[in-house]
N, C-alpha and C. Protein backbone atom coordinates (compact mmCIF):
# COMPACT_ATOMS: atom_id res chain seq x y z
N UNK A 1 6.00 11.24 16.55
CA UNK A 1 7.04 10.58 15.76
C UNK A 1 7.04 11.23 14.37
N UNK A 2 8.48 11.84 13.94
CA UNK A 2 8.48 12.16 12.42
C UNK A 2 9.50 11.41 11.87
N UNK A 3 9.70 12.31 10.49
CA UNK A 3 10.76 11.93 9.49
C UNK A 3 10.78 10.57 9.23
N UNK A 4 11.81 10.06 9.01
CA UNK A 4 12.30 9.06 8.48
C UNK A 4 11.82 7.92 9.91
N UNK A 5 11.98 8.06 10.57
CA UNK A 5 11.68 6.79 11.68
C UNK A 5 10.07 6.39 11.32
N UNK A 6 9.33 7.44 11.49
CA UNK A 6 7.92 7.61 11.11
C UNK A 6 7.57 6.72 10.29
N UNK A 7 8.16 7.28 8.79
CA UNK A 7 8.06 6.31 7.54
C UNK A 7 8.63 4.84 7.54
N UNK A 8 9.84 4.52 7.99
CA UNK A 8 9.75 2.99 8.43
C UNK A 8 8.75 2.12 9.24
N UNK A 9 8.12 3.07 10.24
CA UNK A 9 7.54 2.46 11.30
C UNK A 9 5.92 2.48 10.32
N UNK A 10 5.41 3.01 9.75
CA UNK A 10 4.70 3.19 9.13
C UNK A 10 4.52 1.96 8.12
N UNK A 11 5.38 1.97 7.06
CA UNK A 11 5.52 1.51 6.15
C UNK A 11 5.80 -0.33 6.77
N UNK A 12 6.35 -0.79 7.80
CA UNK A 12 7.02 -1.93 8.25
C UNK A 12 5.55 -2.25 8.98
N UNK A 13 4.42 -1.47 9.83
CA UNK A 13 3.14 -1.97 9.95
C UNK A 13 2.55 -2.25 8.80
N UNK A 14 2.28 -1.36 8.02
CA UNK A 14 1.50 -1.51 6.77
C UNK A 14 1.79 -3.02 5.94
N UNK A 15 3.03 -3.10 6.16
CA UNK A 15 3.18 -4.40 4.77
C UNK A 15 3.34 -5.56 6.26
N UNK A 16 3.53 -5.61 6.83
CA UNK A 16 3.54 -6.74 7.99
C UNK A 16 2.18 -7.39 8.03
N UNK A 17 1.17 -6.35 8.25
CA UNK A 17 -0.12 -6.61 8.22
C UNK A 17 -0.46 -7.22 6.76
N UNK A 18 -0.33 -6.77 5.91
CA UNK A 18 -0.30 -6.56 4.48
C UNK A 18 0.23 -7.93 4.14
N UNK A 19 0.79 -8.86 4.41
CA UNK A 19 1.29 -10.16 3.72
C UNK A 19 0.74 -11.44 4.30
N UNK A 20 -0.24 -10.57 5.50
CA UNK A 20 -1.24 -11.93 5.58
C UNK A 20 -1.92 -11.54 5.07
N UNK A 21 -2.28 -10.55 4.63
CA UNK A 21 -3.38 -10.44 4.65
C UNK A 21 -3.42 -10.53 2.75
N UNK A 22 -2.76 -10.26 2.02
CA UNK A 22 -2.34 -11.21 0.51
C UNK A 22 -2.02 -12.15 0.28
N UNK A 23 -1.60 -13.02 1.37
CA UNK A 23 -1.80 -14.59 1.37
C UNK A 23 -3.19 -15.58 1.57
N UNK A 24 -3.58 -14.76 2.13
CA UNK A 24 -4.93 -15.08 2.74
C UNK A 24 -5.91 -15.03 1.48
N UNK A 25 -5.75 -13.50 1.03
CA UNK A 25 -6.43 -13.22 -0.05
C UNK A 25 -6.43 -14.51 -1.43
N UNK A 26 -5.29 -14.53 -1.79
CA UNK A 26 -4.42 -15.44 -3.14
C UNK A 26 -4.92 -16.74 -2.59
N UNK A 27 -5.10 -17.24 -1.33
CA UNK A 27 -5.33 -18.52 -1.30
C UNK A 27 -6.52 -18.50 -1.50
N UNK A 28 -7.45 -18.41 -0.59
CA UNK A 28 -8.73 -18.08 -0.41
C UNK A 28 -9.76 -17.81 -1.49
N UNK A 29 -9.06 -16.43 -1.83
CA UNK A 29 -9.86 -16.18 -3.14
C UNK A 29 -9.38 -16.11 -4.82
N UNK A 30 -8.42 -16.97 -4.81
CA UNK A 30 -7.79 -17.35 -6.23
C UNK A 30 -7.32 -18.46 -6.53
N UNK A 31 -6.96 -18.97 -5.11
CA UNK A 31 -7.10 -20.61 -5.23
C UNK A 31 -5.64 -21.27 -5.42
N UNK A 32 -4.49 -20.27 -4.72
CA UNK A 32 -3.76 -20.47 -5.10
C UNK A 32 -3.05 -21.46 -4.43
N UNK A 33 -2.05 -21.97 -3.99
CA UNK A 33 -1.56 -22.85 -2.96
C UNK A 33 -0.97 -22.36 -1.92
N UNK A 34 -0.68 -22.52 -0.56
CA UNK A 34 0.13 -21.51 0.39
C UNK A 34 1.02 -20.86 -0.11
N UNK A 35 2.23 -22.04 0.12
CA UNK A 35 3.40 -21.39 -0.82
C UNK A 35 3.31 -20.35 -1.60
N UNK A 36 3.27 -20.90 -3.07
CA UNK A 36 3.34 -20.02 -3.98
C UNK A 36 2.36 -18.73 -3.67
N UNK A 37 1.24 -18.48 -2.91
CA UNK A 37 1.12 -17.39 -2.40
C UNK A 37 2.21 -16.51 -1.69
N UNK A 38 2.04 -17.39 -0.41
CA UNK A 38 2.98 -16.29 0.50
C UNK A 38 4.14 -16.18 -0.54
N UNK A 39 4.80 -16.39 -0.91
CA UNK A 39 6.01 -16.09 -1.63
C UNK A 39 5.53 -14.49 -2.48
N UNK A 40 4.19 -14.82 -3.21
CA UNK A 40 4.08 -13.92 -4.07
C UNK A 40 3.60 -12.51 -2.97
N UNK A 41 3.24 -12.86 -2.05
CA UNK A 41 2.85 -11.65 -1.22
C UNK A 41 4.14 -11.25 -0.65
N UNK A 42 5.18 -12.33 -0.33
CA UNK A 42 6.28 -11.41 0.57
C UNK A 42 6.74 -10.47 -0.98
N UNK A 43 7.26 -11.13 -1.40
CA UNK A 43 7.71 -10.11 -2.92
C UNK A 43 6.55 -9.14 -3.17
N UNK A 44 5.46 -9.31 -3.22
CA UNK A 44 4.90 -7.76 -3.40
C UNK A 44 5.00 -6.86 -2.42
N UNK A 45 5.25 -7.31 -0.88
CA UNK A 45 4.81 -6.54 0.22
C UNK A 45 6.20 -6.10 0.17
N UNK A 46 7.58 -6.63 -0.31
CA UNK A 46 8.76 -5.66 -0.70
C UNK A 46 8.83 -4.78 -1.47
N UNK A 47 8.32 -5.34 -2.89
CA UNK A 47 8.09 -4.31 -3.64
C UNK A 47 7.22 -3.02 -2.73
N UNK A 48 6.36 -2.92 -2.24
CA UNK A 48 4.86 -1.96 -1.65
C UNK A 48 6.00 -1.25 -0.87
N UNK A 49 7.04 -1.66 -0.01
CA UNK A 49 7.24 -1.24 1.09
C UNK A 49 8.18 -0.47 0.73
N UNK A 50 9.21 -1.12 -0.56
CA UNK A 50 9.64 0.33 -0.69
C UNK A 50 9.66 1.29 -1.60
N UNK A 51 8.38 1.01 -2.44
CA UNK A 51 7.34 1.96 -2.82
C UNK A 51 6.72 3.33 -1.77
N UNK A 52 6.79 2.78 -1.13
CA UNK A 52 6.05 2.89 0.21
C UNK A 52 6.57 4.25 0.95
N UNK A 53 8.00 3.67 0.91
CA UNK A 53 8.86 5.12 1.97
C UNK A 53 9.14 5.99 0.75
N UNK A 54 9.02 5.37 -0.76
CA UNK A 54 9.44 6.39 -1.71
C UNK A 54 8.35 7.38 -1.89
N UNK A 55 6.93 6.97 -2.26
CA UNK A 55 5.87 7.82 -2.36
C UNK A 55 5.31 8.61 -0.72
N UNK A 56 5.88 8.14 0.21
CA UNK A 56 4.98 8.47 1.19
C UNK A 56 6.32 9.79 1.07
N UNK A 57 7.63 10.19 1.21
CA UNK A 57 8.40 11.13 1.13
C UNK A 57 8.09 12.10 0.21
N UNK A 58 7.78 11.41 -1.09
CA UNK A 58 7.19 12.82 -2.47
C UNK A 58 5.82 13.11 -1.63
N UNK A 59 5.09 12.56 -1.23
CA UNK A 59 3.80 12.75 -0.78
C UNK A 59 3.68 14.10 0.48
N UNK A 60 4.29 13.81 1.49
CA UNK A 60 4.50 14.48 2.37
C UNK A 60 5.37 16.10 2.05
N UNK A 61 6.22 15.66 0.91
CA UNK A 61 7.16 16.55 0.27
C UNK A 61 5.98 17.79 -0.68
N UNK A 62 5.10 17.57 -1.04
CA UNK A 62 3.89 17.79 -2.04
C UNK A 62 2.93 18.43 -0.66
N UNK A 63 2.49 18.11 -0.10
CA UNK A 63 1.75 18.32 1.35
C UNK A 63 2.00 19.31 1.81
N UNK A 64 3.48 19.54 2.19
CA UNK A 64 3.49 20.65 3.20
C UNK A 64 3.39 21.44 2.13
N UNK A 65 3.65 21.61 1.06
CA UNK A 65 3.70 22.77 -0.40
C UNK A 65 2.48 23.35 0.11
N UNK A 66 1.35 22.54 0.13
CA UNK A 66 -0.10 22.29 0.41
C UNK A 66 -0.77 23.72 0.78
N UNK A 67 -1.46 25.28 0.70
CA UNK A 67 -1.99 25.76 1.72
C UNK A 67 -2.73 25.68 2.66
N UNK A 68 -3.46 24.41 2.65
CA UNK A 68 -4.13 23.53 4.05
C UNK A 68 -3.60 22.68 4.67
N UNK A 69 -3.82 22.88 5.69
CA UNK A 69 -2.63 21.72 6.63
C UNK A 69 -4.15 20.42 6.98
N UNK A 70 -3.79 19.42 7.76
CA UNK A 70 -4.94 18.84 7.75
C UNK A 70 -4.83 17.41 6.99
N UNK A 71 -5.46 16.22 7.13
CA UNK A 71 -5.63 15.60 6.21
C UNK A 71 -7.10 15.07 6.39
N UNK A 72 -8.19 15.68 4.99
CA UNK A 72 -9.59 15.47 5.11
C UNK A 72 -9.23 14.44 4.31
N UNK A 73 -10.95 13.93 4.04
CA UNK A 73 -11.22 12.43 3.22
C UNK A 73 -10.36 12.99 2.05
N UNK A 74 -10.43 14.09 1.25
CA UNK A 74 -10.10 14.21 -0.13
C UNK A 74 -8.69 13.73 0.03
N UNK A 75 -8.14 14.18 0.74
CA UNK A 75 -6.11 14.35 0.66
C UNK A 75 -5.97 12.68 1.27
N UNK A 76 -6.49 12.04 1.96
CA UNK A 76 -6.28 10.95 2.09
C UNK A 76 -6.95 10.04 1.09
N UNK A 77 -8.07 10.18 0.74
CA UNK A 77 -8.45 9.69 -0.91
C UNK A 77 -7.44 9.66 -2.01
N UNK A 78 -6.83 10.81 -1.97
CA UNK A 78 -5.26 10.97 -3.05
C UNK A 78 -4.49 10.07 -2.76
N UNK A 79 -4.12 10.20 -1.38
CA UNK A 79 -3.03 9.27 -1.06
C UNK A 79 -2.94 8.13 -1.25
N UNK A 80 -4.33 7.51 -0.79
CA UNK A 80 -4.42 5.83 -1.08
C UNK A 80 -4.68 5.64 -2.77
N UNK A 81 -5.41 6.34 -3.41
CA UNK A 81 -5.69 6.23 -5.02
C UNK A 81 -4.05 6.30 -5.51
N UNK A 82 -3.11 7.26 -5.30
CA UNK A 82 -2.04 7.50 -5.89
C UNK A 82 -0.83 6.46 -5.19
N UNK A 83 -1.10 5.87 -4.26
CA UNK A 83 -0.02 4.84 -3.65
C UNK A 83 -0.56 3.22 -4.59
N UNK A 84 -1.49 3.10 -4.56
CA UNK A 84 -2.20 2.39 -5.23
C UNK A 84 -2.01 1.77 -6.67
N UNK A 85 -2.07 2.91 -7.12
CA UNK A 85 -1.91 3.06 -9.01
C UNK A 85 -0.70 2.68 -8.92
N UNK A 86 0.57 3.09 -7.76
CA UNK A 86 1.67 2.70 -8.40
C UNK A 86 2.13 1.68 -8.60
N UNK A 87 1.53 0.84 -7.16
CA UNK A 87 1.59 -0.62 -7.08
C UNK A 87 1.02 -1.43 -8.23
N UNK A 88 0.18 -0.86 -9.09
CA UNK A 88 -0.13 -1.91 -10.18
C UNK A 88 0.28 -2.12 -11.29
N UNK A 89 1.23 -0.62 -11.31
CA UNK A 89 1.69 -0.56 -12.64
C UNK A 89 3.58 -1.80 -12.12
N UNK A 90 3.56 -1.90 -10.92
CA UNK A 90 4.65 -2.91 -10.46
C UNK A 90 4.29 -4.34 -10.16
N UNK A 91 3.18 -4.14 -9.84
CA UNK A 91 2.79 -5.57 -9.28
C UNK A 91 1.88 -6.94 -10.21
N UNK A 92 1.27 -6.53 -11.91
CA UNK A 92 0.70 -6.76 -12.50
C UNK A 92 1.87 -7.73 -13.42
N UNK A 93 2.58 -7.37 -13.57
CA UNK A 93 4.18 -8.02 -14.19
C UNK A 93 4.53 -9.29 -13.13
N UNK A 94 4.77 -8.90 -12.05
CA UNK A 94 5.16 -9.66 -11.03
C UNK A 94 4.20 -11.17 -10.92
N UNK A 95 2.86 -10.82 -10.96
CA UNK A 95 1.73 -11.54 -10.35
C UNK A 95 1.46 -12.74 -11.45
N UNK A 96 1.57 -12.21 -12.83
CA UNK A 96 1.44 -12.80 -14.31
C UNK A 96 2.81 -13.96 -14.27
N UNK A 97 3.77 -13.11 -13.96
CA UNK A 97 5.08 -14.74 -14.25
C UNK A 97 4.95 -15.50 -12.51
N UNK A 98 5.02 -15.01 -12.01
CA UNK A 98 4.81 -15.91 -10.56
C UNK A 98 3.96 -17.01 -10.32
N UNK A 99 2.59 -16.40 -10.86
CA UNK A 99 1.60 -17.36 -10.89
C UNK A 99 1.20 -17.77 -11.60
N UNK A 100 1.91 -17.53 -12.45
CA UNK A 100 2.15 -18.31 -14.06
C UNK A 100 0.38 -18.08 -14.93
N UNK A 101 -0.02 -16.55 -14.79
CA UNK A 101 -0.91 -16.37 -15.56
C UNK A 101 -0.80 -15.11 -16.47
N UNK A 102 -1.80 -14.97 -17.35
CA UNK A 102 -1.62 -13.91 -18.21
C UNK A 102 -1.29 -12.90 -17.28
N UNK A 103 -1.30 -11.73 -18.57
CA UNK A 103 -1.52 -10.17 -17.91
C UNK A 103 -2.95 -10.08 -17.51
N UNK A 104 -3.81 -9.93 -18.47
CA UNK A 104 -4.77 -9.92 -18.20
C UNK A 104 -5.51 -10.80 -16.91
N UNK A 105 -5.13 -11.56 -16.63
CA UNK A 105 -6.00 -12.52 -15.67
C UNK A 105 -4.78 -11.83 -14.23
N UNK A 106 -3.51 -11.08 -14.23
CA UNK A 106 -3.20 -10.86 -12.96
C UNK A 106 -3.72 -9.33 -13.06
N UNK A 107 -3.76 -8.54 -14.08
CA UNK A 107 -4.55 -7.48 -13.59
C UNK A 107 -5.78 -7.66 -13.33
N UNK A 108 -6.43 -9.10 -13.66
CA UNK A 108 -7.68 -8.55 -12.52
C UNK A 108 -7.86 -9.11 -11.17
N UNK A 109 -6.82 -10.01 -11.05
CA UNK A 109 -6.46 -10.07 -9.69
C UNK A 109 -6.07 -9.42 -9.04
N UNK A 110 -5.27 -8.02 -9.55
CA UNK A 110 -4.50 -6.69 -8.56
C UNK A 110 -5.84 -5.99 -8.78
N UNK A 111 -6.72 -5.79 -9.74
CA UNK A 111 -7.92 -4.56 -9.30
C UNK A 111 -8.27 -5.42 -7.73
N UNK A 112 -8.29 -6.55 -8.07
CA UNK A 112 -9.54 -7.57 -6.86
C UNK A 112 -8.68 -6.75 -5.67
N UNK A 113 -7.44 -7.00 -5.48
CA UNK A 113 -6.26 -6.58 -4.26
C UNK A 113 -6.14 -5.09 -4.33
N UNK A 114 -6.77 -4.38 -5.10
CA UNK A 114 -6.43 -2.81 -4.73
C UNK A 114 -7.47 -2.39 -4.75
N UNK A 115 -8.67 -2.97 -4.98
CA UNK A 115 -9.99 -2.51 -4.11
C UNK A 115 -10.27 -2.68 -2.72
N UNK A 116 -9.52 -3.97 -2.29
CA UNK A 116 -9.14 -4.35 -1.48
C UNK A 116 -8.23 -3.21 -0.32
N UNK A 117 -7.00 -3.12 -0.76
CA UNK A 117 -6.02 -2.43 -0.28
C UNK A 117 -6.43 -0.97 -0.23
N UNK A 118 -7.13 -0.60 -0.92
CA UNK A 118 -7.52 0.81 -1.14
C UNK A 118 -8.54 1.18 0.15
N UNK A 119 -9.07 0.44 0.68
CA UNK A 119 -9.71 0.62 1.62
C UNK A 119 -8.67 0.36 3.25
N UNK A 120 -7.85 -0.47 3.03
CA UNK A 120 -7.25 -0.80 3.52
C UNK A 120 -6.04 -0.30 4.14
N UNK A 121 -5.65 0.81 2.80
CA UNK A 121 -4.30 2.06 2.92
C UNK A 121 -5.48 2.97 3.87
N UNK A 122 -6.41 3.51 3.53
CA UNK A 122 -7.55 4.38 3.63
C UNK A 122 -7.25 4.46 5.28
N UNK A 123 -7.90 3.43 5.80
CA UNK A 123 -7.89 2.66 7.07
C UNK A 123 -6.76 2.76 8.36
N UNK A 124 -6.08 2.15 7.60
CA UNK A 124 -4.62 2.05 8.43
C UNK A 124 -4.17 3.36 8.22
N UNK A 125 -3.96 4.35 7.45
CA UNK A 125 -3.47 5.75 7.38
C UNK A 125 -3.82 6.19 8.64
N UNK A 126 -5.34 6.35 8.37
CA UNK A 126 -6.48 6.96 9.40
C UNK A 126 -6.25 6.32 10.86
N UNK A 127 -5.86 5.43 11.34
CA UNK A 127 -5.70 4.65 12.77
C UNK A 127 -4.15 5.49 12.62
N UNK A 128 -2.74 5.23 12.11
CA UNK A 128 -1.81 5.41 12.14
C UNK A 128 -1.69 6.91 12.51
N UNK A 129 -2.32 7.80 12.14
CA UNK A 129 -2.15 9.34 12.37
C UNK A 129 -3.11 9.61 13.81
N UNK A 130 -4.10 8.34 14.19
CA UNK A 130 -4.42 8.73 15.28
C UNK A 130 -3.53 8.56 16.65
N UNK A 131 -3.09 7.18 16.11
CA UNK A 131 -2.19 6.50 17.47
C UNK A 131 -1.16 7.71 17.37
N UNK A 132 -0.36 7.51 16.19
CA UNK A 132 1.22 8.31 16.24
C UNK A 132 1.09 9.98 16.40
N UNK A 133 -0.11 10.54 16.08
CA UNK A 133 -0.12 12.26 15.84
C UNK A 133 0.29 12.19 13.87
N UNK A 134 -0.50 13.29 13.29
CA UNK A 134 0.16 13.87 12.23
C UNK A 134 1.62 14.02 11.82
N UNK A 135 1.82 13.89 10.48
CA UNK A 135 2.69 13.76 10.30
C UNK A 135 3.24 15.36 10.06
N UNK A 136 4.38 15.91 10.13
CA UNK A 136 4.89 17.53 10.34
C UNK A 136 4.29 18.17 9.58
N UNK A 137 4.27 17.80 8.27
CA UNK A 137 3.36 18.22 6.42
C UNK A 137 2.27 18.50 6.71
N UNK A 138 1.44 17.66 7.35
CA UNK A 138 -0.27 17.99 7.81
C UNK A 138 -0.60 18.57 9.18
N UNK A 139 0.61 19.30 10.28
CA UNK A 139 0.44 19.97 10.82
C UNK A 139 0.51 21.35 10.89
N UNK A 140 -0.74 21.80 11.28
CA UNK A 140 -1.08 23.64 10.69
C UNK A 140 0.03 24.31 12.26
């Protein structure tokens, strides 16, 4: 599977999985109430998702540039560190008026969720390129 189908199908597992799994989180470990969780996870997992097909296209676009084809720990280390960062510089705004707390107290709730997620992009990348095959960029 490539192109553009790829990246939906990709991106539509990732945050599917991804909004229980930030509801779960927000309740659980922040104490928040269902509701106003899931709400705040479906809105981030929109925001992520189409973050998502935007960076994973520059990404792949950057890749094949690449003279190694392949994706080792390092290039998938990039990927999840740099998908990551972007989400916080979007999601730290979001998290502060939603849940009606500072900046400070939702950025350290998004480090808590992107230490989290960072293992998590890591993960699911790594299963996703096994089930589906490489994506065209990382094939030599």
């Amino acid at each position: 599977m490539q192109g553009l189908k790829r990246k939906i199908v990709y991106a539509s597992l990732f945050e599917l999985i991804a909004i229980g799994l930030t509801t779960s989180l927000l309740m659980l470990g922040a104490g928040h109430e269902a509701g106003h969780a899931g709400v705040a996870a479906v809105a981030s997992s929109t925001i992520a998702f189409i973050w998502n097909l935007m960076f994973n296209h520059a990404f792949e676009a950057w890749e094949a540039r690449q003279p190694t084809r392949g994706r080792d720990w390092k290039r998938r280390a990039l990927h999840a560190i740099g998908f990551e960062g972007g989400l916080v510089v979007m999601l730290v705004p979001l998290f502060a008026w939603w849940l009606n707390i500072s900046l400070w107290e939702a950025l350290l709730l998004d480090i808590g969720l992107l230490l989290f997620f960072m293992v998590y992009t890591y993960l699911f990348a790594l299963a996703f390129d096994r089930v589906f095959g490489l994506p065209a960029s990382a094939q030599g």
